[in-house]
N, C-alpha and C. Protein backbone atom coordinates (compact mmCIF):
# COMPACT_ATOMS: atom_id res chain seq x y z
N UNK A 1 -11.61 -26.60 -53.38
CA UNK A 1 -11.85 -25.79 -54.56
C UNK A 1 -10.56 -25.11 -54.99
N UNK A 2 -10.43 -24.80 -56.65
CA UNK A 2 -9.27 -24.62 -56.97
C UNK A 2 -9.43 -23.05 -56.62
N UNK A 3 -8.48 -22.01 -56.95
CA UNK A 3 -8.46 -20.59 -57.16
C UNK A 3 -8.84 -19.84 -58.08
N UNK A 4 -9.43 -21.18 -59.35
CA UNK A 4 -9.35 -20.51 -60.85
C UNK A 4 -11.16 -20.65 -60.39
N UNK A 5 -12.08 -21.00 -59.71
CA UNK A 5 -12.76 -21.12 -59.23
C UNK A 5 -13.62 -19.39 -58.74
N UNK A 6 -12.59 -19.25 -57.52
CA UNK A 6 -12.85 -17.47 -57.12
C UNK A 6 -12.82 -16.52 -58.28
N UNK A 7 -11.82 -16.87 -59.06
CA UNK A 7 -11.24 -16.05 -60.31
C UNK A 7 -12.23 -15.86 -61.17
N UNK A 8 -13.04 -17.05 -62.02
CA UNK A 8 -14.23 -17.00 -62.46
C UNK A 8 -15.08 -16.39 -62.04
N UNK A 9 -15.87 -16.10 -60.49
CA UNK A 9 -16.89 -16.02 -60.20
C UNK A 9 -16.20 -14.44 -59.80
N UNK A 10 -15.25 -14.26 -59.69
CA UNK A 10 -14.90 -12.71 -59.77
C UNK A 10 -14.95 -11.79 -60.84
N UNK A 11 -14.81 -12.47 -62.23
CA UNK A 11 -14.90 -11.99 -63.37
C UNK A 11 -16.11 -11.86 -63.83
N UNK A 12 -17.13 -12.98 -63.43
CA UNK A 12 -18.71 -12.75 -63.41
C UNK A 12 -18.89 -11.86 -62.36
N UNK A 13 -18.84 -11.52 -61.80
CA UNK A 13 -18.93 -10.12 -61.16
C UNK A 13 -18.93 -9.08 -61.58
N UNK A 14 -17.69 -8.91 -61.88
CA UNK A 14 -17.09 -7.88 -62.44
C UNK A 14 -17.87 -7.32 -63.97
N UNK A 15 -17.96 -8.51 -64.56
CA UNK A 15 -18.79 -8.34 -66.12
C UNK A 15 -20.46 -7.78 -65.88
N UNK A 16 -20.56 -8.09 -65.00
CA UNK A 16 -22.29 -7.99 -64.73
C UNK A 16 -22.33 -6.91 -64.01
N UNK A 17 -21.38 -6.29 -63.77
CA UNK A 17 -21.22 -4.93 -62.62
C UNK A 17 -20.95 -3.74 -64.01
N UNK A 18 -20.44 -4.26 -64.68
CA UNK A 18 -19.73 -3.18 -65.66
C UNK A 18 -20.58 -3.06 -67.01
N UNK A 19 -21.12 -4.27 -67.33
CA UNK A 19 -22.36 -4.33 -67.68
C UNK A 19 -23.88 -3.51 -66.98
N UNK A 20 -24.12 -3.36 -66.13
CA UNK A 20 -24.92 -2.98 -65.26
C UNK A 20 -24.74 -1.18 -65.26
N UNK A 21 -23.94 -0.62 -65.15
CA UNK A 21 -22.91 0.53 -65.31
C UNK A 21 -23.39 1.31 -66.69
N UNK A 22 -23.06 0.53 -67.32
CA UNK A 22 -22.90 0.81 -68.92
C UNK A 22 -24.91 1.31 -69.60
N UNK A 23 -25.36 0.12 -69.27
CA UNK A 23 -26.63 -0.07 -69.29
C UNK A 23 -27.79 0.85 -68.60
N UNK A 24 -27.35 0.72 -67.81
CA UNK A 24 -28.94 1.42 -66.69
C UNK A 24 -28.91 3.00 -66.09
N UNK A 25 -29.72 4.18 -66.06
CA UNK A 25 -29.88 4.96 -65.93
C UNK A 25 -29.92 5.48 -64.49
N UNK A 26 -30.62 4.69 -63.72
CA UNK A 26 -30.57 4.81 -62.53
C UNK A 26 -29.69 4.90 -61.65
N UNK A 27 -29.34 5.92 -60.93
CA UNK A 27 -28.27 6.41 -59.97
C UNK A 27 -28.29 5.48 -58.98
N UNK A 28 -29.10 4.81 -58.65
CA UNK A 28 -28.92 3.70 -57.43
C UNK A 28 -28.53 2.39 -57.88
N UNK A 29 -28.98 1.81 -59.20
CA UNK A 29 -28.58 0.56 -60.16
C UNK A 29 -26.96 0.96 -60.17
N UNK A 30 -26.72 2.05 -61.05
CA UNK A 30 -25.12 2.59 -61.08
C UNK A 30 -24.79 1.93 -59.73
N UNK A 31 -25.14 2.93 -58.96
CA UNK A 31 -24.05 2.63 -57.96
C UNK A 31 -24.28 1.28 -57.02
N UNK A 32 -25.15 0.67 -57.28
CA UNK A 32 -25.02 -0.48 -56.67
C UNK A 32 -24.06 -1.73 -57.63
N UNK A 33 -23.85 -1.29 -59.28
CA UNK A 33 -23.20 -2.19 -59.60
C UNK A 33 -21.87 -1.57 -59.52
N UNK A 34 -21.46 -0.53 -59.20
CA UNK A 34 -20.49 -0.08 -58.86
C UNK A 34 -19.21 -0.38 -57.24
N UNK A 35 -20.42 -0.88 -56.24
CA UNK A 35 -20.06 -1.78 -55.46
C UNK A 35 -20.20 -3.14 -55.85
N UNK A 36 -20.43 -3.97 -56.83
CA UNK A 36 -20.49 -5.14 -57.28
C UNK A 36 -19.24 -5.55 -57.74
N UNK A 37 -18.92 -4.23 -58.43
CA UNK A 37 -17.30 -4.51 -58.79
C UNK A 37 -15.99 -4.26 -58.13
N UNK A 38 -16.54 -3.50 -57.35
CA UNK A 38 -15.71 -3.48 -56.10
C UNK A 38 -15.31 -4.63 -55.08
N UNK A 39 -16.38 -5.69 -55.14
CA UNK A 39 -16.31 -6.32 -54.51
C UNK A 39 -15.62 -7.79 -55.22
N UNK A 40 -16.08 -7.64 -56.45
CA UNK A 40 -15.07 -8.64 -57.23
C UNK A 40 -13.87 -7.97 -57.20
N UNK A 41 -13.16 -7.13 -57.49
CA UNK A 41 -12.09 -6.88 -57.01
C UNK A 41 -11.48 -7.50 -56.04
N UNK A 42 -12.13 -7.18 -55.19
CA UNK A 42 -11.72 -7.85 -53.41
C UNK A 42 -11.74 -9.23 -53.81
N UNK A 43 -12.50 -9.73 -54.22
CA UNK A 43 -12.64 -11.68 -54.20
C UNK A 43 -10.95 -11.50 -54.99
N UNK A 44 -10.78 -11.24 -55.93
CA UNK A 44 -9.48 -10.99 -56.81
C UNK A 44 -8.11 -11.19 -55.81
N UNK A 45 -8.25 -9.89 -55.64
CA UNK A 45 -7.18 -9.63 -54.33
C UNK A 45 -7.07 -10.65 -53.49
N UNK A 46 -8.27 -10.73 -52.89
CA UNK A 46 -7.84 -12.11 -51.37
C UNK A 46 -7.86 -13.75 -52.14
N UNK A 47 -8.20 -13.68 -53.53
CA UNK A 47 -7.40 -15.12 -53.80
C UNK A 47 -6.01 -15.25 -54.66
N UNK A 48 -5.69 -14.04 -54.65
CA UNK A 48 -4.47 -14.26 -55.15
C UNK A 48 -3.76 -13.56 -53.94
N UNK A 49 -3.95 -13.16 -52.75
CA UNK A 49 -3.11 -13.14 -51.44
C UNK A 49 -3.33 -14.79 -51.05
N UNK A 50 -4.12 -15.66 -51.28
CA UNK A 50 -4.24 -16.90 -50.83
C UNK A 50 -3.66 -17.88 -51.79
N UNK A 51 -3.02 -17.41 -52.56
CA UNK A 51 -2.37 -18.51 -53.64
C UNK A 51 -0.82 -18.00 -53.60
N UNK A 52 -0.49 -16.68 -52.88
CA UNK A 52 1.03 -16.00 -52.80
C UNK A 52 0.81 -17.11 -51.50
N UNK A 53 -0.12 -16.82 -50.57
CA UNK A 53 0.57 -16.98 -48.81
C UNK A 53 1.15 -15.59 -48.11
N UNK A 54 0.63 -14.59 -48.36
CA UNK A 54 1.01 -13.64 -47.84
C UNK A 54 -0.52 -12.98 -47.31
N UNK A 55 -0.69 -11.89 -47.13
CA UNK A 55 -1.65 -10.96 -46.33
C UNK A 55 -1.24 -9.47 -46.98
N UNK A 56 -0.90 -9.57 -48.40
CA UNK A 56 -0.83 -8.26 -49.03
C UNK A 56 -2.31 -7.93 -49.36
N UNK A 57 -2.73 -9.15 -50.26
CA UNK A 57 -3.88 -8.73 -50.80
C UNK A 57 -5.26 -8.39 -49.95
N UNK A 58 -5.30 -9.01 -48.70
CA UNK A 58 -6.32 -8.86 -48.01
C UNK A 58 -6.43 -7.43 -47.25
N UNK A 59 -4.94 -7.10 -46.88
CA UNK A 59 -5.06 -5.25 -46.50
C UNK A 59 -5.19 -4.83 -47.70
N UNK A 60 -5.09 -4.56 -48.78
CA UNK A 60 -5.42 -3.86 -49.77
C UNK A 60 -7.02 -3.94 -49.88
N UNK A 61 -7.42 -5.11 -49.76
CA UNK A 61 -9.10 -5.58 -49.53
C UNK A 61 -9.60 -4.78 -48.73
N UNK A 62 -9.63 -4.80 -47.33
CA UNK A 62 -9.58 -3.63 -46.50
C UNK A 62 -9.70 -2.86 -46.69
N UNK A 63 -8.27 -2.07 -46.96
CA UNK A 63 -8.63 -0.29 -47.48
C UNK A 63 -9.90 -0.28 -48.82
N UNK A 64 -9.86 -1.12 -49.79
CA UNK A 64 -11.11 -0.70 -50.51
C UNK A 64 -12.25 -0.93 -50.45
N UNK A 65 -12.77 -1.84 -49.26
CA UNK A 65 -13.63 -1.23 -48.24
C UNK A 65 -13.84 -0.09 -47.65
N UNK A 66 -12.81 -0.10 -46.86
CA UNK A 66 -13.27 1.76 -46.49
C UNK A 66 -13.17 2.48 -47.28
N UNK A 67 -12.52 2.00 -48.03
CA UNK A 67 -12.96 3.68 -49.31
C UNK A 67 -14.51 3.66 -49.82
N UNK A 68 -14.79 2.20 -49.91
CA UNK A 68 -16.39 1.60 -50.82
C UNK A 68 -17.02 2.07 -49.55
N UNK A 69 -16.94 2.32 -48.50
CA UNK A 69 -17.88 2.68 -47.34
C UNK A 69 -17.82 4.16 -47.30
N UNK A 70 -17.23 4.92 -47.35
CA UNK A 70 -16.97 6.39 -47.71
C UNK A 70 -17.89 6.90 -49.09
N UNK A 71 -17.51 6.16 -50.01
CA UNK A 71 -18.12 6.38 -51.34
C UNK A 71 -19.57 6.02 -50.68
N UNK A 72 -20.13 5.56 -50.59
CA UNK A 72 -21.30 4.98 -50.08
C UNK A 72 -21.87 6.23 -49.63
N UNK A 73 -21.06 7.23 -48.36
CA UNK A 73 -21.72 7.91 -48.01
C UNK A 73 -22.17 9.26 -48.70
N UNK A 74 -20.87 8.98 -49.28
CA UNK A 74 -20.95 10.65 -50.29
C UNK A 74 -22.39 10.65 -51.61
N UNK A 75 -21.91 9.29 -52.07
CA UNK A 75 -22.65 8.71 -53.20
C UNK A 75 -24.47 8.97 -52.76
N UNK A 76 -24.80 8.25 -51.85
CA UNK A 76 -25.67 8.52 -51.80
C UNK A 76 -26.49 10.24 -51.10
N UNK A 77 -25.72 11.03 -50.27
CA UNK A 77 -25.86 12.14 -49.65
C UNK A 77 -26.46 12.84 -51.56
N UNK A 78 -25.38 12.55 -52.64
CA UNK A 78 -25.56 13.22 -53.80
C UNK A 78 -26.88 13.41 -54.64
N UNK A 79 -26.85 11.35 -54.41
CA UNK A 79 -28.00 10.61 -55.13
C UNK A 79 -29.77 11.41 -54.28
N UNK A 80 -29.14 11.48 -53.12
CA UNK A 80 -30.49 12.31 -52.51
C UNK A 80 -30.81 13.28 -52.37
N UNK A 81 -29.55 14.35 -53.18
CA UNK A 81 -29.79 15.97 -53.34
C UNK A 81 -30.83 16.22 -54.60
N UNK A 82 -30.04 15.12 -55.77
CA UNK A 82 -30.51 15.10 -56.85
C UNK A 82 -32.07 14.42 -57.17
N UNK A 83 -32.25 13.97 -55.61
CA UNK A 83 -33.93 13.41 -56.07
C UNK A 83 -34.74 13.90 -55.66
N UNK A 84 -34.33 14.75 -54.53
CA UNK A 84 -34.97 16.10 -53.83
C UNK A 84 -35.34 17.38 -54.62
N UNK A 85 -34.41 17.57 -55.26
CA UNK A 85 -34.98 18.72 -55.88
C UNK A 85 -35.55 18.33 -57.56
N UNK A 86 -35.62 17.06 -57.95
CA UNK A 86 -36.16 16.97 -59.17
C UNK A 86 -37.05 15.74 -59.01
N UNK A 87 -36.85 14.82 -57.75
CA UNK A 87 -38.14 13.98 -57.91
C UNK A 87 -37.63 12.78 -58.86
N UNK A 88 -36.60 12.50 -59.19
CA UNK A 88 -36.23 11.68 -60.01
C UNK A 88 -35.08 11.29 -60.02
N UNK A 89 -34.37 9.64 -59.72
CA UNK A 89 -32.81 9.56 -59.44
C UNK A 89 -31.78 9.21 -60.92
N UNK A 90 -32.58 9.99 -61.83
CA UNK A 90 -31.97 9.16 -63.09
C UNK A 90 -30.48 10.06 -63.52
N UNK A 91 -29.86 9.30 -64.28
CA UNK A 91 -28.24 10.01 -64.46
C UNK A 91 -28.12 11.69 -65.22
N UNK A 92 -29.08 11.74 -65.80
CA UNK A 92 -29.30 12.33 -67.03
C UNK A 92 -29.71 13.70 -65.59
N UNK A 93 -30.07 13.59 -64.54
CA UNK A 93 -30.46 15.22 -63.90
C UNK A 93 -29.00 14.85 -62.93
N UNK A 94 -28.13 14.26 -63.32
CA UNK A 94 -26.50 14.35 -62.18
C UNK A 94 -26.30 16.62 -62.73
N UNK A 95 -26.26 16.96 -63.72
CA UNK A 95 -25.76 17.96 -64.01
C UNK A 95 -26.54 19.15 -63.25
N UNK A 96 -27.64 18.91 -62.93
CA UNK A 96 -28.43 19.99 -62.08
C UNK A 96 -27.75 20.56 -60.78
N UNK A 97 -26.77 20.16 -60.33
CA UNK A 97 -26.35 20.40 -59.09
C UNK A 97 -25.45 21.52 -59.52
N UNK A 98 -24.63 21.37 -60.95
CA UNK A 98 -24.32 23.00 -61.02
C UNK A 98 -24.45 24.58 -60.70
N UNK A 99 -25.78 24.46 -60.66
CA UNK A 99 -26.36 25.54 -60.29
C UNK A 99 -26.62 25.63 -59.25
């Protein structure tokens, strides 16, 4: 398989993640297409570290994993403050935590 191959199916990723984002209300949809694009990213990165021949892109892959695993935890700790006290995970009660 060529590279323009990963590249495609990274950009469909990416479109349907950002699409997904744009679209849907739900704090868990968000952020699940929010790791969608994260993860096309990564496909990004490790095929164009596989078309250099180097191992740049795949530690960079890495670290945005652990960052996407961090976010994960915070993200949701939030997503479950905000459904706790209103019963509802939609974007539109993110501002309640002000108070």
């Amino acid at each position: 398989m060529t590279p323009t191959y990963y590249l495609l199916l990274s950009a469909l990723l990416f479109s349907v993640g950002a699409v997904g984002v744009l679209v849907r209300r739900n704090a868990i949809v968000v952020f699940m297409c929010i790791e969608l694009m994260l993860n096309a990213v990564n496909l990004t990165l490790v095929t164009f570290s596989r078309i250099n021949g180097d191992l740049n892109g795949q530690v960079i892959a890495l670290f945005v994993m652990v960052v996407a695993a961090c976010e994960v935890v915070v993200g949701l700790a939030i997503i479950m403050s905000i459904f706790r006290s209103r019963r509802s995970a939609s974007i539109d009660d993110a501002n309640l935590l002000k108070y």
